[in-house]
N, C-alpha and C. Protein backbone atom coordinates (compact mmCIF):
# COMPACT_ATOMS: atom_id res chain seq x y z
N UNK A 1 57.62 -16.95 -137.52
CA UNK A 1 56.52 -16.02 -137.68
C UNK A 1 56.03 -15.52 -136.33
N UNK A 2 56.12 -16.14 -135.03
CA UNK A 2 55.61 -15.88 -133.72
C UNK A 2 53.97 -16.69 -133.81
N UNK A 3 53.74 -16.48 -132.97
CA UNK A 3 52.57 -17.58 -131.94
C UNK A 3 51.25 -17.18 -132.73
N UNK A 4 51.24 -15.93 -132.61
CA UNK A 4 49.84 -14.88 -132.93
C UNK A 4 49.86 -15.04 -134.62
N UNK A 5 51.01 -15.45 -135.30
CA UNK A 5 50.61 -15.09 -136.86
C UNK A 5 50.49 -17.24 -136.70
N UNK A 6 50.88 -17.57 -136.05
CA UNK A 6 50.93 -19.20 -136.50
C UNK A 6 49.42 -19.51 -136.00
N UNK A 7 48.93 -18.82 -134.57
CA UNK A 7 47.68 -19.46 -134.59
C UNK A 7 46.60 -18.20 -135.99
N UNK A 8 46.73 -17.51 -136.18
CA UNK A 8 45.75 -17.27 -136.89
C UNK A 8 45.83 -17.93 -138.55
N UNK A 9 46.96 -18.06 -138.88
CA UNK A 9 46.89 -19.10 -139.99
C UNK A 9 46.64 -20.91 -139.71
N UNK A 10 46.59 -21.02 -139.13
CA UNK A 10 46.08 -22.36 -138.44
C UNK A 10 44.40 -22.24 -138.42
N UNK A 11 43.78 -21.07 -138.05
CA UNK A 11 42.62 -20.75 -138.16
C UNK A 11 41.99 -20.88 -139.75
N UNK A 12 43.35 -20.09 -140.24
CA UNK A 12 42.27 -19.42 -141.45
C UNK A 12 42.54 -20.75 -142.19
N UNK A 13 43.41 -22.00 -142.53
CA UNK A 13 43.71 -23.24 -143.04
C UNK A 13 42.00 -24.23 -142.47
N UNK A 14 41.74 -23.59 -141.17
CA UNK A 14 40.49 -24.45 -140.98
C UNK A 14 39.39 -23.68 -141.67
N UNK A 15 39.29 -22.73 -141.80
CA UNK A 15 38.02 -21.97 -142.63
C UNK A 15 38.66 -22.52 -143.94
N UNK A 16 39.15 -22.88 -144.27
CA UNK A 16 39.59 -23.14 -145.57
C UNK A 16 39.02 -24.79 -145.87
N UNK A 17 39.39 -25.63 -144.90
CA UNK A 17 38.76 -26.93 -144.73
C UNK A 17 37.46 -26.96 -144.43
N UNK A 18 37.03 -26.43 -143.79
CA UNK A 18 35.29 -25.91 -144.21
C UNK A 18 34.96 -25.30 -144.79
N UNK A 19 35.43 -25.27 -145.96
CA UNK A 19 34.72 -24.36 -147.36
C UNK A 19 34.62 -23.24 -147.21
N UNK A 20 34.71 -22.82 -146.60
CA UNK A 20 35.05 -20.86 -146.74
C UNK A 20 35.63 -20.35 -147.82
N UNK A 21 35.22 -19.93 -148.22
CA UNK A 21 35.78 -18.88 -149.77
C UNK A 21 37.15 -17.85 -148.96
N UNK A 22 37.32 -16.86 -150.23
CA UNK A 22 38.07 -16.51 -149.70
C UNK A 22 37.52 -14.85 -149.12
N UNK A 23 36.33 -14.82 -149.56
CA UNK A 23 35.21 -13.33 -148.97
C UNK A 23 35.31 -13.46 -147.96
N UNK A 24 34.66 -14.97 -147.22
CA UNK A 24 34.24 -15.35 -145.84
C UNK A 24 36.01 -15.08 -144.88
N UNK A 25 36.57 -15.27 -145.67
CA UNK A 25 37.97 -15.18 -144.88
C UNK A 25 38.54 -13.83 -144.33
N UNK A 26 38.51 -12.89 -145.38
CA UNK A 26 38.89 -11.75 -145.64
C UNK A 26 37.59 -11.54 -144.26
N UNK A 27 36.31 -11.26 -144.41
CA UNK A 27 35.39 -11.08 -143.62
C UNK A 27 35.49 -11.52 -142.10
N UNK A 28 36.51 -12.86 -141.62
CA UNK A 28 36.45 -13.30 -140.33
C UNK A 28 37.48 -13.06 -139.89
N UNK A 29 38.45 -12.25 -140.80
CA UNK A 29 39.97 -11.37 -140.31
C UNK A 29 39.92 -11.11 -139.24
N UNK A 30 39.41 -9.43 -138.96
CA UNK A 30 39.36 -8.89 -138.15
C UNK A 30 38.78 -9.83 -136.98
N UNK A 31 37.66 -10.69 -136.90
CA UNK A 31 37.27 -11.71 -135.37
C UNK A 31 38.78 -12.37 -135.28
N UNK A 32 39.40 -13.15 -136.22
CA UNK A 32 40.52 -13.76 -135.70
C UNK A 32 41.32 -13.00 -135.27
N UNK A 33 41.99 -12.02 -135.64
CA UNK A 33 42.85 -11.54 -134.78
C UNK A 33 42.56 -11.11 -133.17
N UNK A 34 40.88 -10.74 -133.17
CA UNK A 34 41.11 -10.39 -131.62
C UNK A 34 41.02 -11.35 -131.07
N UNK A 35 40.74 -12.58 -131.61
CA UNK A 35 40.47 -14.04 -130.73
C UNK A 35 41.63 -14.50 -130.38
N UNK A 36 42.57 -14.51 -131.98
CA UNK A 36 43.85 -14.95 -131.45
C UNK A 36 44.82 -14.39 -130.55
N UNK A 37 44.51 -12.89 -130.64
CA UNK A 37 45.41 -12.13 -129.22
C UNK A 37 45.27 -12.56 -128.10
N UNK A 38 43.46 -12.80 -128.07
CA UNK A 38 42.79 -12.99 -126.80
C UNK A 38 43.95 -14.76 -126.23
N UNK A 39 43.93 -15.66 -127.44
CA UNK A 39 44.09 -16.88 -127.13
C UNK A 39 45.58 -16.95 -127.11
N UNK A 40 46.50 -16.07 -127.29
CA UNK A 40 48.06 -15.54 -127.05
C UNK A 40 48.45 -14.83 -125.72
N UNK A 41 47.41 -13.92 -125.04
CA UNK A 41 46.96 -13.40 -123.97
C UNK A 41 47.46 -14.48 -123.02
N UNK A 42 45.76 -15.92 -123.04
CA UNK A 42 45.81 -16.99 -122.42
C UNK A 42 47.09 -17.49 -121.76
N UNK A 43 47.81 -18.19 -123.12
CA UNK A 43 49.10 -18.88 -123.21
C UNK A 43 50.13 -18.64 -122.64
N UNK A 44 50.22 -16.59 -122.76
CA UNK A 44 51.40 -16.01 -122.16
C UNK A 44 50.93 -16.21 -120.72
N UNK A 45 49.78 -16.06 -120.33
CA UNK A 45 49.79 -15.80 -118.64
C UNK A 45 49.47 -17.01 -117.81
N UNK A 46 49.43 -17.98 -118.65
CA UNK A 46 49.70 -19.41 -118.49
C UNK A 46 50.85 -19.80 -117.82
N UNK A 47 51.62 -19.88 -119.25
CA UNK A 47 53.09 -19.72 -118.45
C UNK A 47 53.85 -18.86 -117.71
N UNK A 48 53.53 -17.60 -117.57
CA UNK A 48 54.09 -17.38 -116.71
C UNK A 48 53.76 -17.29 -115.00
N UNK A 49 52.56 -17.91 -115.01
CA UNK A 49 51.83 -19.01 -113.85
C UNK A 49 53.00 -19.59 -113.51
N UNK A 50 53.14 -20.75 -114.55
CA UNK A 50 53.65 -21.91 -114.03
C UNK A 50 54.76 -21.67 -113.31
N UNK A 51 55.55 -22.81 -112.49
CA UNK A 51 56.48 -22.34 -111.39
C UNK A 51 57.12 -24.16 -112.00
N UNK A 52 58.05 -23.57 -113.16
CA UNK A 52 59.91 -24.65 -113.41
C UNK A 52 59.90 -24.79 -112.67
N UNK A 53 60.98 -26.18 -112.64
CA UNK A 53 61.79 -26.28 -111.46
C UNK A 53 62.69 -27.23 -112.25
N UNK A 54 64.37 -27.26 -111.72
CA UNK A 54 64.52 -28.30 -112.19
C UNK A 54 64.77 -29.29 -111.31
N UNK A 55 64.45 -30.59 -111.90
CA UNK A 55 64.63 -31.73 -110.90
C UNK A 55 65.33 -32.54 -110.97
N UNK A 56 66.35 -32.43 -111.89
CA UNK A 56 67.67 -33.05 -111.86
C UNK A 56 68.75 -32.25 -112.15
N UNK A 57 70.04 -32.84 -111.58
CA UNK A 57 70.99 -31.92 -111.62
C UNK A 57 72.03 -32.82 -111.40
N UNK A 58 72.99 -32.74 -112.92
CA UNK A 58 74.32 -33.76 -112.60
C UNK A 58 75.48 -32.49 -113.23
N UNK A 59 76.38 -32.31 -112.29
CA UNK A 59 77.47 -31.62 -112.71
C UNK A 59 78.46 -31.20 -112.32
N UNK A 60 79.36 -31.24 -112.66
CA UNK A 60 81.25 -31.17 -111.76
C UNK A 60 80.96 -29.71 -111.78
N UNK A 61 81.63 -29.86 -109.85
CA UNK A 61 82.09 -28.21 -109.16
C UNK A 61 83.53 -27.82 -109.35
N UNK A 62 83.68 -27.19 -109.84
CA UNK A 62 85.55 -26.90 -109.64
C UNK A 62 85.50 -25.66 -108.89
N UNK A 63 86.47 -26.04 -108.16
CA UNK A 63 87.06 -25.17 -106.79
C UNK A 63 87.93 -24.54 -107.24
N UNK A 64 87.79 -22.89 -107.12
CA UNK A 64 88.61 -21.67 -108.27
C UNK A 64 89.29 -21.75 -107.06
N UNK A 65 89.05 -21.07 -105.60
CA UNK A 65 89.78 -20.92 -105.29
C UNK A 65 89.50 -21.42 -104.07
N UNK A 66 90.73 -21.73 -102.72
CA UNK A 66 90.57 -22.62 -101.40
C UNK A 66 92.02 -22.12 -100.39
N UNK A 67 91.30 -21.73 -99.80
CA UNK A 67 91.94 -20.72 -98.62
C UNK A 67 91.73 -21.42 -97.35
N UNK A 68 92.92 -21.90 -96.67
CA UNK A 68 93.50 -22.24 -95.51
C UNK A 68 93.84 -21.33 -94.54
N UNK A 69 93.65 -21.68 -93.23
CA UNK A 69 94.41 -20.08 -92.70
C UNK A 69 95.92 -20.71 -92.38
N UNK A 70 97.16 -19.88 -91.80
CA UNK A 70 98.24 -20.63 -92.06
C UNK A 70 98.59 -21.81 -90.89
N UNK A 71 99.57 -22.39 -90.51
CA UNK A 71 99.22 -23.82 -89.81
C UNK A 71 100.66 -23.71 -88.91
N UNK A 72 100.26 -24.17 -87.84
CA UNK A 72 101.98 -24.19 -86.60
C UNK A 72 102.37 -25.79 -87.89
N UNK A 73 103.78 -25.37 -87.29
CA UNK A 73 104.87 -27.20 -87.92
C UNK A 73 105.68 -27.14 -86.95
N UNK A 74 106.16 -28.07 -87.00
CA UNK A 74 107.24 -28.87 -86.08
C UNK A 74 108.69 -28.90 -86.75
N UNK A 75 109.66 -27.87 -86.48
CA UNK A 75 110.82 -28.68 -87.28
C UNK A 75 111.61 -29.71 -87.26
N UNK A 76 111.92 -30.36 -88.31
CA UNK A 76 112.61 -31.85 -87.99
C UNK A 76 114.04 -31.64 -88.00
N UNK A 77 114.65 -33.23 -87.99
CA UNK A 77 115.97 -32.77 -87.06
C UNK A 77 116.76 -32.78 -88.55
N UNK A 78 115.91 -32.96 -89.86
CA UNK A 78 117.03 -32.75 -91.38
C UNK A 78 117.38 -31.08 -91.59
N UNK A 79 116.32 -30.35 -91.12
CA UNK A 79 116.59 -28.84 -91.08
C UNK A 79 117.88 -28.94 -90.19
N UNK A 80 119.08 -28.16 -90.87
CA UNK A 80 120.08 -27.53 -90.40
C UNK A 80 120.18 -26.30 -90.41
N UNK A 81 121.12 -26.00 -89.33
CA UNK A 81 121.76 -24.51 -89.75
C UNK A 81 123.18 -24.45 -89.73
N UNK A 82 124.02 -23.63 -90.52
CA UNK A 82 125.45 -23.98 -91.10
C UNK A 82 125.63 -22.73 -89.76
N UNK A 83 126.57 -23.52 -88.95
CA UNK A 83 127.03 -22.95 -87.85
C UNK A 83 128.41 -22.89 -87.59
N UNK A 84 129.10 -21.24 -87.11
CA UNK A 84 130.96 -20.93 -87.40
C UNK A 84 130.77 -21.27 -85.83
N UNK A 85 132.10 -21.72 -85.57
CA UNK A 85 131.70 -22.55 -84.25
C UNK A 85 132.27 -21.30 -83.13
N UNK A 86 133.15 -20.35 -83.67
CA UNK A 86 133.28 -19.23 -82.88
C UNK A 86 133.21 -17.94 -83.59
N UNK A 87 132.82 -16.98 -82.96
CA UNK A 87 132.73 -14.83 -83.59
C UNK A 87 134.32 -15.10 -84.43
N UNK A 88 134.00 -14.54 -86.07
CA UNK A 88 135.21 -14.38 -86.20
C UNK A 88 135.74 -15.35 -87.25
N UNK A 89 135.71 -16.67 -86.44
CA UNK A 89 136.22 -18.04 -87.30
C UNK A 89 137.08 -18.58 -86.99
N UNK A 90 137.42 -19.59 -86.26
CA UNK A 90 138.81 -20.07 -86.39
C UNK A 90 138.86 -21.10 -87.64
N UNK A 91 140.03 -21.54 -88.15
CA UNK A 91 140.45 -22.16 -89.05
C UNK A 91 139.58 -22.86 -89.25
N UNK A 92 138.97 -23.62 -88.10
CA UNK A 92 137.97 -24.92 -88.45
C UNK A 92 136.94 -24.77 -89.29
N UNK A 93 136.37 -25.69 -90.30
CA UNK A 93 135.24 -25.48 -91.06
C UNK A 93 133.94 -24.88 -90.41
N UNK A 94 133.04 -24.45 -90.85
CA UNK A 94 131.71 -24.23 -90.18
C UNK A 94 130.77 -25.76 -90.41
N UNK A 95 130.02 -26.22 -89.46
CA UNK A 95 129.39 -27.28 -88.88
C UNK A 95 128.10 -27.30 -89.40
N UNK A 96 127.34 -28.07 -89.29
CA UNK A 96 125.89 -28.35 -89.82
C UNK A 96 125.49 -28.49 -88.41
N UNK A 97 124.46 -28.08 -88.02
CA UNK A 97 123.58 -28.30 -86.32
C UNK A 97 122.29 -28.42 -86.42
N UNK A 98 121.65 -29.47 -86.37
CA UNK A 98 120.39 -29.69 -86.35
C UNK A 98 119.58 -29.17 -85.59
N UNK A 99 118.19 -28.75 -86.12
CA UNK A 99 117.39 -27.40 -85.03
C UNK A 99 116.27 -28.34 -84.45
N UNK A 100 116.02 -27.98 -83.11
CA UNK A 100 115.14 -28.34 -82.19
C UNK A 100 114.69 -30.48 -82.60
N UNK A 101 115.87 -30.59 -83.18
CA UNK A 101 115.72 -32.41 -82.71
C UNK A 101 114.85 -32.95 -83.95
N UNK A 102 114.49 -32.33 -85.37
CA UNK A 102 113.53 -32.86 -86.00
C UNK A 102 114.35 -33.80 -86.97
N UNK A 103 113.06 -34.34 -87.64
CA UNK A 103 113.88 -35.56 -88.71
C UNK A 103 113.20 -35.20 -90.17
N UNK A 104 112.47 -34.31 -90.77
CA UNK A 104 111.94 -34.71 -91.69
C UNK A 104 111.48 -33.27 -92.60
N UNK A 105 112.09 -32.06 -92.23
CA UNK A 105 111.81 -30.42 -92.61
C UNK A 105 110.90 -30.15 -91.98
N UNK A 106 109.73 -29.96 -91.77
CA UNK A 106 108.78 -29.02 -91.20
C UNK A 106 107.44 -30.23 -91.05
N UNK A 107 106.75 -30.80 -90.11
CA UNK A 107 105.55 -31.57 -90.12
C UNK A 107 104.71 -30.51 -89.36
N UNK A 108 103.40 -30.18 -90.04
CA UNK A 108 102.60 -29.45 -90.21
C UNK A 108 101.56 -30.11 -89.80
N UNK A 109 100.84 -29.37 -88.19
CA UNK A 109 99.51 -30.33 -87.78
C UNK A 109 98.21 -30.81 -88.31
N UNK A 110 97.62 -31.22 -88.08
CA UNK A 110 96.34 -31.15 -88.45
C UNK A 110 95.97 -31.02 -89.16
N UNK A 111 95.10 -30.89 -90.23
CA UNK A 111 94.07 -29.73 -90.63
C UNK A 111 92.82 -30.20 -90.77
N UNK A 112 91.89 -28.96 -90.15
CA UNK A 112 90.15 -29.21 -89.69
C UNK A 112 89.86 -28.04 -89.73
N UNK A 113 89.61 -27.44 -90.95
CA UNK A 113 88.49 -26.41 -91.35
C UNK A 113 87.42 -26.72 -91.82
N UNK A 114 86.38 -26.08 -91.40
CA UNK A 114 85.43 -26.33 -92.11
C UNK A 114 84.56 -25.09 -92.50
N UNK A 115 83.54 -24.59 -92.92
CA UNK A 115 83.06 -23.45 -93.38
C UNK A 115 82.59 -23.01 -92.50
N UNK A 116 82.18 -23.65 -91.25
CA UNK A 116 81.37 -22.53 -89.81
C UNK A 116 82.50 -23.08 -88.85
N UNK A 117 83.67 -23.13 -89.44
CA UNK A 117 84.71 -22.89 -88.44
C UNK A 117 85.52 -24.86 -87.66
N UNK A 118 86.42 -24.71 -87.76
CA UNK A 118 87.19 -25.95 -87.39
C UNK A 118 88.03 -25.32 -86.16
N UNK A 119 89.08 -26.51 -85.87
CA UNK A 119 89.82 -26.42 -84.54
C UNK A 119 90.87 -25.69 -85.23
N UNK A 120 91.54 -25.88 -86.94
CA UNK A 120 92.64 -24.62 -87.26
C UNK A 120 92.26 -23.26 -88.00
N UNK A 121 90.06 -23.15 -88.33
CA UNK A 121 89.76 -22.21 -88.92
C UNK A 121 88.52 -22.26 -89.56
N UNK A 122 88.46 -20.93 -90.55
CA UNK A 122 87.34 -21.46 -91.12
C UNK A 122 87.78 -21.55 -92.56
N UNK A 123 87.33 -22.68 -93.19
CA UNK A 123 87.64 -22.75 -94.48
C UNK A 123 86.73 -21.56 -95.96
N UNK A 124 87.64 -20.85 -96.50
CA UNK A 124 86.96 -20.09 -97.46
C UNK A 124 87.35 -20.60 -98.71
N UNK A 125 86.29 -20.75 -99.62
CA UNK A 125 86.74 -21.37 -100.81
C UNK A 125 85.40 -20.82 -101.70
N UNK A 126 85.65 -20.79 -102.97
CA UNK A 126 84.27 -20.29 -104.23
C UNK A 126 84.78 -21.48 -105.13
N UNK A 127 83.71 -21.19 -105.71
CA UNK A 127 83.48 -22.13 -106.77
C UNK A 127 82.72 -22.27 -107.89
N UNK A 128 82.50 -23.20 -108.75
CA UNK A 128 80.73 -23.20 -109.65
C UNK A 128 80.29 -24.04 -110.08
N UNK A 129 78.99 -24.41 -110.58
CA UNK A 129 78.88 -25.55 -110.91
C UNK A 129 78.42 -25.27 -112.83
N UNK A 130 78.50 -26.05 -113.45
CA UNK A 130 78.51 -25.56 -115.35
C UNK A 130 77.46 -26.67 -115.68
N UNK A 131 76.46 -26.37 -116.56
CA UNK A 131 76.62 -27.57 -117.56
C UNK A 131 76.26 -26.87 -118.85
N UNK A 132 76.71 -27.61 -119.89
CA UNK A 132 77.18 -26.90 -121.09
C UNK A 132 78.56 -26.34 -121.22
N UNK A 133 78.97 -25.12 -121.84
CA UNK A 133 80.26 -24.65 -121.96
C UNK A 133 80.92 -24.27 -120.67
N UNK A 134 82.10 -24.87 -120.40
CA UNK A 134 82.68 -24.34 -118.83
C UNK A 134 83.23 -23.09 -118.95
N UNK A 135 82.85 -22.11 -118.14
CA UNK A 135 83.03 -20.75 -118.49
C UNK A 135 84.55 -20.05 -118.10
N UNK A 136 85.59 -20.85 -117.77
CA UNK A 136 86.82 -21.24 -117.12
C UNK A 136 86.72 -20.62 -115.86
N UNK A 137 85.89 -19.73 -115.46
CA UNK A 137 86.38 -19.20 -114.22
C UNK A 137 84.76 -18.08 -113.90
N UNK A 138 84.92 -18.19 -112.52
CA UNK A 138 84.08 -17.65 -112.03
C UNK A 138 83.28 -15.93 -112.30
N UNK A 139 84.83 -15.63 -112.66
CA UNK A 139 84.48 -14.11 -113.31
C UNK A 139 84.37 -14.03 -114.47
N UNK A 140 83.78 -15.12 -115.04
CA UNK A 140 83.44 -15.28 -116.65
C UNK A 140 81.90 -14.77 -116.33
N UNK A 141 81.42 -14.97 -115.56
CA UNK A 141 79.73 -14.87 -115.24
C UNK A 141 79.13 -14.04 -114.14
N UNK A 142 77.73 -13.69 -113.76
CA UNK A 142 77.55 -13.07 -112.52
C UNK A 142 76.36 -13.38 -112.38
N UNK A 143 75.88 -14.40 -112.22
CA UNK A 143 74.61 -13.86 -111.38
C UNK A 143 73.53 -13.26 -110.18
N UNK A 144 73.99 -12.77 -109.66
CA UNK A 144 73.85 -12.34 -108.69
C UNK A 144 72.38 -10.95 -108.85
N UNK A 145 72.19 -10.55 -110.45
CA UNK A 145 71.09 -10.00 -110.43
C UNK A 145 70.21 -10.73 -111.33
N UNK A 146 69.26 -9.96 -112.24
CA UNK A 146 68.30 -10.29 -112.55
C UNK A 146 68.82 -10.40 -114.36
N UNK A 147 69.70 -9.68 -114.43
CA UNK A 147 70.41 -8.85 -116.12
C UNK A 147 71.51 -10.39 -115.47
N UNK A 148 72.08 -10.85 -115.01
CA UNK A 148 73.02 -12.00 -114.84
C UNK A 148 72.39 -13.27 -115.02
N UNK A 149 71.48 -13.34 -114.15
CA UNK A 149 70.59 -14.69 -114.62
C UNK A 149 69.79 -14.84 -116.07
N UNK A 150 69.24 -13.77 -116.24
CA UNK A 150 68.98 -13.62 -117.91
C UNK A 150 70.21 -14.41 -118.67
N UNK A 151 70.97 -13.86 -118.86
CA UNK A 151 72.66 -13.82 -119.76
C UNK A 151 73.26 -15.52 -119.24
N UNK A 152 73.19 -15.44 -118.25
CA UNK A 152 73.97 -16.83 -118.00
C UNK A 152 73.41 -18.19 -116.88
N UNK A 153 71.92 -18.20 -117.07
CA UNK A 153 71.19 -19.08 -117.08
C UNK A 153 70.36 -19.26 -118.31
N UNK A 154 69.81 -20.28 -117.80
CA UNK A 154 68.58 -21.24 -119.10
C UNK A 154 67.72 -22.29 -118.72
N UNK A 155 66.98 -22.18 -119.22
CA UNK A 155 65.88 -23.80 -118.41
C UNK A 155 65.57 -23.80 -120.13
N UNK A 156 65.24 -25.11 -120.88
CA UNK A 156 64.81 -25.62 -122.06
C UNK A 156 63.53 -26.40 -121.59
N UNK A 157 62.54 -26.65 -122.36
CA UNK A 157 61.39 -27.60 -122.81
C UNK A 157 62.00 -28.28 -124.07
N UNK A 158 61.91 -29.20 -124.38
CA UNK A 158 61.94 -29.94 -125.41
C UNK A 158 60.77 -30.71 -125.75
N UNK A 159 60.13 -30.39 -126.82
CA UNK A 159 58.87 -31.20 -127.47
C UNK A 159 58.30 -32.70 -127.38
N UNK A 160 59.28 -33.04 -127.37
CA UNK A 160 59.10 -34.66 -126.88
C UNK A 160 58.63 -35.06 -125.67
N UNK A 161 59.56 -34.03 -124.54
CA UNK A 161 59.49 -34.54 -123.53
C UNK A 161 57.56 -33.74 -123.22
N UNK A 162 56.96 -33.09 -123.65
CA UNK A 162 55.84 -33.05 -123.34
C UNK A 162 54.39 -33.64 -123.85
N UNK A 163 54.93 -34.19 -125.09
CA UNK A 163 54.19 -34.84 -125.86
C UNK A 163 52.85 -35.35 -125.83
N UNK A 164 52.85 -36.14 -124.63
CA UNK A 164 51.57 -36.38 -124.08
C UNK A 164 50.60 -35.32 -123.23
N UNK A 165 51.11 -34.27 -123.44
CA UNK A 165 50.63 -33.10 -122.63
C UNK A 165 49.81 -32.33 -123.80
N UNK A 166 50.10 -32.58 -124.73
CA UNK A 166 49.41 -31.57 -126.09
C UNK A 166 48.20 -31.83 -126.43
């Protein structure tokens, strides 16, 4: 029914518990409604006073995407190259020759990125954090305006948890 028809029947149930006919009712109509606007008025600018927050927060980030910049390696001495041992060919088979002495394909230095920059870069990566339905991917959502946070945020009250506040 909304706020404004629940408090004025809440009203008129108490004129009813104090003996009020139903003249006296019909007759205190018109005061309830401007009282109850007045007392809907209140409520709305109440809350939107108040300043949420939330104060807990448990929830897995998944990393869509994670960007390295590319990295020097070392080649090992298992990298070959199939080598004709002269222009041309003589009879002899072609040779296997191991490149620059390595043992193991390619060992790749370091890595130390970090987001304001490391010794091989700066690390770029996005991501999100969900709770409720995981939206699979980052371009499932946007918030970034005001029409985004509407659509794909939420803060709840639950009744219980205020209980002692009523």
């Amino acid at each position: 029914m909304g706020l404004k028809q629940d408090l004025i029947d809440a009203k008129v149930e108490g004129l009813k518990l104090s003996g009020a006919n139903d003249e006296a009712i019909q007759q205190a109509q018109e005061t309830l409604e401007t009282q109850v606007q007045l007392e809907v008025d209140a409520i709305v600018n109440f809350l939107t006073k108040c300043q949420f927050r939330i104060t807990g927060l448990a929830a897995n980030v998944i990393l869509e995407d994670f960007k390295i910049p590319p990295q020097q390696g070392d080649i090992q001495p298992t990298v070959t190259s199939t080598d004709i041992p002269f222009p041309g060919g003589i009879s002899s088979p072609p040779i296997q020759v191991p490149l620059n002495n390595g043992t193991n394909g390619i060992l790749t230095k370091d890595i130390d990125v970090a987001t304001d920059g490391g010794t091989t870069g700066i690390l770029q990566s996005t991501g999100y954090a969900f709770i409720g339905g995981d939206p699979d991917s980052q371009d499932g959502f946007d918030v970034s305006d005001i029409d985004g946070v509407r659509s794909f945020t939420s803060v709840e009250l639950f009744r219980e948890d205020i209980e002692d506040l009523l």
